[in-house]
C-alpha atoms as a PDB file:
ATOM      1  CA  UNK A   1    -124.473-115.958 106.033  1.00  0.00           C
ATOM      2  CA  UNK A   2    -123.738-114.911 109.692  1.00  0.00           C
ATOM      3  CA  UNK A   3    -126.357-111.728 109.215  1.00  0.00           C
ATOM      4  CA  UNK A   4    -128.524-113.562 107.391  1.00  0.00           C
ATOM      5  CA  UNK A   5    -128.690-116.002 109.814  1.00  0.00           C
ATOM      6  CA  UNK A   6    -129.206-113.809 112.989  1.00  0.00           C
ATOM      7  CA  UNK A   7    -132.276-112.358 111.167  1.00  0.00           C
ATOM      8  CA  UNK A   8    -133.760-115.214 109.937  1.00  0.00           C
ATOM      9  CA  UNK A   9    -133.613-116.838 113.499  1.00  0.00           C
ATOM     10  CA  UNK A  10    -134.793-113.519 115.075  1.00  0.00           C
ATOM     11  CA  UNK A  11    -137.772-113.418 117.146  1.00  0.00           C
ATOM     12  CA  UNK A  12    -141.264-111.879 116.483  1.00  0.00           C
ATOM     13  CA  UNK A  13    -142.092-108.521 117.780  1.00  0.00           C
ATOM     14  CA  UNK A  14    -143.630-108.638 121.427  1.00  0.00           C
ATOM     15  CA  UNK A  15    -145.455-106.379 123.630  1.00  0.00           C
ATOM     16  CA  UNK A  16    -144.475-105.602 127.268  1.00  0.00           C
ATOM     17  CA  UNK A  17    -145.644-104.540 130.593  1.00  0.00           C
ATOM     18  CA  UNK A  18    -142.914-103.244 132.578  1.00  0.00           C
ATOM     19  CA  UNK A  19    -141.885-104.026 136.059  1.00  0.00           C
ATOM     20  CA  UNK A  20    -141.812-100.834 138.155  1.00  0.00           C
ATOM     21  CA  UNK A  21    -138.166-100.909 138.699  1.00  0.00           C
ATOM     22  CA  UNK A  22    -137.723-100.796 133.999  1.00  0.00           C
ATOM     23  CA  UNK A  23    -140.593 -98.572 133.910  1.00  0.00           C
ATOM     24  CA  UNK A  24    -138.853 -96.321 135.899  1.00  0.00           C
ATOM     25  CA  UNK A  25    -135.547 -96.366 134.418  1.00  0.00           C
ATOM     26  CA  UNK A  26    -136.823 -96.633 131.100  1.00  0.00           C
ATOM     27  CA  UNK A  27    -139.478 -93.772 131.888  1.00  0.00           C
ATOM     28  CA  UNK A  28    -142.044 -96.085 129.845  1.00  0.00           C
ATOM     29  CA  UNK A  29    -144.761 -98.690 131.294  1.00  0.00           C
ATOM     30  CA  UNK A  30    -144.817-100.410 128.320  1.00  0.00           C
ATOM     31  CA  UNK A  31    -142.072-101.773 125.998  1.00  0.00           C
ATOM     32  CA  UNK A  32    -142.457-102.955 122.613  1.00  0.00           C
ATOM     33  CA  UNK A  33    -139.571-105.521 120.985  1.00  0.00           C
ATOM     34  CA  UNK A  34    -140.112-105.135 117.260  1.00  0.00           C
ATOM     35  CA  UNK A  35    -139.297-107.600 114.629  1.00  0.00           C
ATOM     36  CA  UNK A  36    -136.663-107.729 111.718  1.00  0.00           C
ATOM     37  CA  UNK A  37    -140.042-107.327 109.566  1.00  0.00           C
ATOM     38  CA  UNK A  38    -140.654-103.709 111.627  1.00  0.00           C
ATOM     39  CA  UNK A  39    -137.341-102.467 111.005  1.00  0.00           C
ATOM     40  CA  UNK A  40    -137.470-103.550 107.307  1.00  0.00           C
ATOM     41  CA  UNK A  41    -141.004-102.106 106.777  1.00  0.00           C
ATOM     42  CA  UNK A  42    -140.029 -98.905 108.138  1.00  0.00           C
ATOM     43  CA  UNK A  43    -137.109 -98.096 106.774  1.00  0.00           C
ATOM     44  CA  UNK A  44    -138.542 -99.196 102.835  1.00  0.00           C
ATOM     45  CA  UNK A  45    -140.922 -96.716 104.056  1.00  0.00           C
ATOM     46  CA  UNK A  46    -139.156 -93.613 103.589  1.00  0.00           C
ATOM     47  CA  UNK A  47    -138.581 -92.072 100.515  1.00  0.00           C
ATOM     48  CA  UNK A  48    -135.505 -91.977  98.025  1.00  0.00           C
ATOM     49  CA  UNK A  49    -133.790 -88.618  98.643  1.00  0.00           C
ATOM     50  CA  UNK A  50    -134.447 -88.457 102.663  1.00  0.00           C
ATOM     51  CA  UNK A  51    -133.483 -89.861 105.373  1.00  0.00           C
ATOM     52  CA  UNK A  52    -135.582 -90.263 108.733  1.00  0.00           C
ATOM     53  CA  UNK A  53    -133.786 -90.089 112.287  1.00  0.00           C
ATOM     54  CA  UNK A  54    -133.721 -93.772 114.020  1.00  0.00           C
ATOM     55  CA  UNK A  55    -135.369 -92.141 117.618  1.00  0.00           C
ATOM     56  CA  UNK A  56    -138.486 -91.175 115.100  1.00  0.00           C
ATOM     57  CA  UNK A  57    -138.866 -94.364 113.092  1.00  0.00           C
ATOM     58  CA  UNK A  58    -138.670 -96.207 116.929  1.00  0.00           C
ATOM     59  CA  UNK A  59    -141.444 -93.877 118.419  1.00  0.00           C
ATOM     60  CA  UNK A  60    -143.746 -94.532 115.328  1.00  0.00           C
ATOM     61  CA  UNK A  61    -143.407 -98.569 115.748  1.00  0.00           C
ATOM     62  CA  UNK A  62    -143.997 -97.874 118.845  1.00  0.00           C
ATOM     63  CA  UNK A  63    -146.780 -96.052 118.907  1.00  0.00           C
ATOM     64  CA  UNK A  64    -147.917 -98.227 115.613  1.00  0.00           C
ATOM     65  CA  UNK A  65    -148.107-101.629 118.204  1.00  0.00           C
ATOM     66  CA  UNK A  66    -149.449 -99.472 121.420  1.00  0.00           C
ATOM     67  CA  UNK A  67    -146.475 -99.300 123.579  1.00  0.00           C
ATOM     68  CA  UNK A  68    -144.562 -96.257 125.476  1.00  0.00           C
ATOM     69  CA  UNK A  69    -141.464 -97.391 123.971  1.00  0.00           C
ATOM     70  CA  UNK A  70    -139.794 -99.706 120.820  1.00  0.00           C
ATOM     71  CA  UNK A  71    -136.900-101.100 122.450  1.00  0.00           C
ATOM     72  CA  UNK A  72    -133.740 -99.047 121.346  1.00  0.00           C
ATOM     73  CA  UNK A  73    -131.192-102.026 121.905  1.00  0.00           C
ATOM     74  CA  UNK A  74    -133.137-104.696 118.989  1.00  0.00           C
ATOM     75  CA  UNK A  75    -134.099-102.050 117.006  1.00  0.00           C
ATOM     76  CA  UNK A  76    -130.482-101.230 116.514  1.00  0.00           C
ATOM     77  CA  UNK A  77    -129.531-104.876 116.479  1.00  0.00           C
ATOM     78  CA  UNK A  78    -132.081-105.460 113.285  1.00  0.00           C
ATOM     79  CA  UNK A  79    -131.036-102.451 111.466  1.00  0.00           C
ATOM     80  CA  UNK A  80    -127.535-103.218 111.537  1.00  0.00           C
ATOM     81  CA  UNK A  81    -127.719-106.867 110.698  1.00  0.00           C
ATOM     82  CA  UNK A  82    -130.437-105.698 107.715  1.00  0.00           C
ATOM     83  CA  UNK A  83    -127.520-103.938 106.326  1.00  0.00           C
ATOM     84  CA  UNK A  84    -124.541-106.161 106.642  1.00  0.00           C
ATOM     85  CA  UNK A  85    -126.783-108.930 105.339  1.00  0.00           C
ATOM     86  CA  UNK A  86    -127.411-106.745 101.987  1.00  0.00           C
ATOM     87  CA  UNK A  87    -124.026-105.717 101.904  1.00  0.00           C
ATOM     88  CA  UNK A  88    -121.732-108.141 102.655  1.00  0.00           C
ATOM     89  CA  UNK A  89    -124.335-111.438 102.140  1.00  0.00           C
ATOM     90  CA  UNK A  90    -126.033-110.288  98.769  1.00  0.00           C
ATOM     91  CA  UNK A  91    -129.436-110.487 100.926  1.00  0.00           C
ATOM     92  CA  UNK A  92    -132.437-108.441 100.032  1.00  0.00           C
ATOM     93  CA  UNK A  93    -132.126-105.000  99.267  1.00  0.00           C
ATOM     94  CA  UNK A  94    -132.580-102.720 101.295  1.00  0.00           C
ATOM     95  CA  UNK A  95    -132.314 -98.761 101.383  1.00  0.00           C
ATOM     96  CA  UNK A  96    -130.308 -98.770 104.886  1.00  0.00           C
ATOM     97  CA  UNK A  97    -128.826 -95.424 104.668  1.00  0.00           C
ATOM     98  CA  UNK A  98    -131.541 -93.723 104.584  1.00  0.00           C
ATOM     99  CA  UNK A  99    -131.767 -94.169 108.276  1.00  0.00           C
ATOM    100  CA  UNK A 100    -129.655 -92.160 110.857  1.00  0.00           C
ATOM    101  CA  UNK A 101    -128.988 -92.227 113.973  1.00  0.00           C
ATOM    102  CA  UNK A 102    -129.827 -88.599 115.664  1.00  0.00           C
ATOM    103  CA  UNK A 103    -129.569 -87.100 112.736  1.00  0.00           C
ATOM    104  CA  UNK A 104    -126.125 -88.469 111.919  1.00  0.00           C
ATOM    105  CA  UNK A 105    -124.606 -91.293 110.199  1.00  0.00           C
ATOM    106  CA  UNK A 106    -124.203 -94.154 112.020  1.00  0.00           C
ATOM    107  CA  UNK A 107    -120.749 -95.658 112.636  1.00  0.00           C
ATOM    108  CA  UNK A 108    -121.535 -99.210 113.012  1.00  0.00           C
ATOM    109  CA  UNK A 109    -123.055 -99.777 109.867  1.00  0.00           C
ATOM    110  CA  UNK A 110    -121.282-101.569 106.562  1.00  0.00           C
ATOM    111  CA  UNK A 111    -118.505 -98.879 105.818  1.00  0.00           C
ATOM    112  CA  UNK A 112    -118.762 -96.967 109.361  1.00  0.00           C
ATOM    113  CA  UNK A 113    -119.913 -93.220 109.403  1.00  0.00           C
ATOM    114  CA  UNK A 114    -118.352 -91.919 106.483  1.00  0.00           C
ATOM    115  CA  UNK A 115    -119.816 -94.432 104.115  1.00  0.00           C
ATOM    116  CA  UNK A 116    -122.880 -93.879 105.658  1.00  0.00           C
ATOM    117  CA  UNK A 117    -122.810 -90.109 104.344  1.00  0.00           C
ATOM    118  CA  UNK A 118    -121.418 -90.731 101.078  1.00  0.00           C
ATOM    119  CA  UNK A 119    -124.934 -92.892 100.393  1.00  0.00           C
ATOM    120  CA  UNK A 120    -126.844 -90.416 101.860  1.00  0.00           C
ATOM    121  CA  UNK A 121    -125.321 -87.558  99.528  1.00  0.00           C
ATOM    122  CA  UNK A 122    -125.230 -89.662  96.673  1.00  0.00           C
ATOM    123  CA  UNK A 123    -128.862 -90.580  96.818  1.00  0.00           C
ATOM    124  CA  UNK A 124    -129.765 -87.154  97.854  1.00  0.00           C
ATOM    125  CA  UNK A 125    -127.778 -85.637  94.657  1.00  0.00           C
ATOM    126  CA  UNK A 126    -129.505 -87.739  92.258  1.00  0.00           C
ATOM    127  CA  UNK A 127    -133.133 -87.713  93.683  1.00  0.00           C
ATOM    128  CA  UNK A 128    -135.871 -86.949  90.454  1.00  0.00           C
ATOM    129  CA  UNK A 129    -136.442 -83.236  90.881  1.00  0.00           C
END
């Protein structure tokens, strides 16, 4: 229950005002930390036959909570530990795949990159026409 875990003990989402020194290098004044609810929510969100790039889904929370920026670093941290949790701790389900990073499938999710495209084609070859 190591995934499991992590999320349930993860903390709420949280709005930011950056220090000059991070708003510079993160070319954002503000900074939004999402929640394992955010990442869940948004990636139920899109629909059975697509998939959405991770940069997008960020900019929409975002955007969604008033900040410059979601923070990439939890974001990714949430995602990945949504998807073990399903896969490997029979947690809720969750649609995952249908999230990619740049475009591509993501390597350090349950079955590394290649899995990651075989649900995406697999899903995408039987969506309702």
């Amino acid at each position: 229950m190591k995934y499991t875990n992590k999320l349930v003990n993860a903390e709420p989402g949280s709005f930011h005002i950056l220090d000059e020194a991070k708003a510079k290098r993160l070319n954002a004044k503000t900074l939004y930390i999402p929640s394992v609810a955010d990442i869940v929510e948004a990636i139920r969100a899109i629909p059975q036959g697509t998939v959405r790039a991770s940069e997008e889904v960020r900019t929409e929370i975002a955007i969604k909570h008033g900040a410059d920026l979601c923070c990439p670093a939890k974001f990714k941290s949430y995602w990945r530990w949504s998807a073990y949790a399903m896969e490997q701790e029979k947690g809720p389900a969750l649609p995952w795949w249908r999230m990619t990073k740049s475009g591509k499938p993501y390597d350090q999710l349950p079955g590394g990159a290649e899995q990651h495209a075989v649900l995406i084609a697999s899903e995408q070859n039987s969506k309702p026409e």
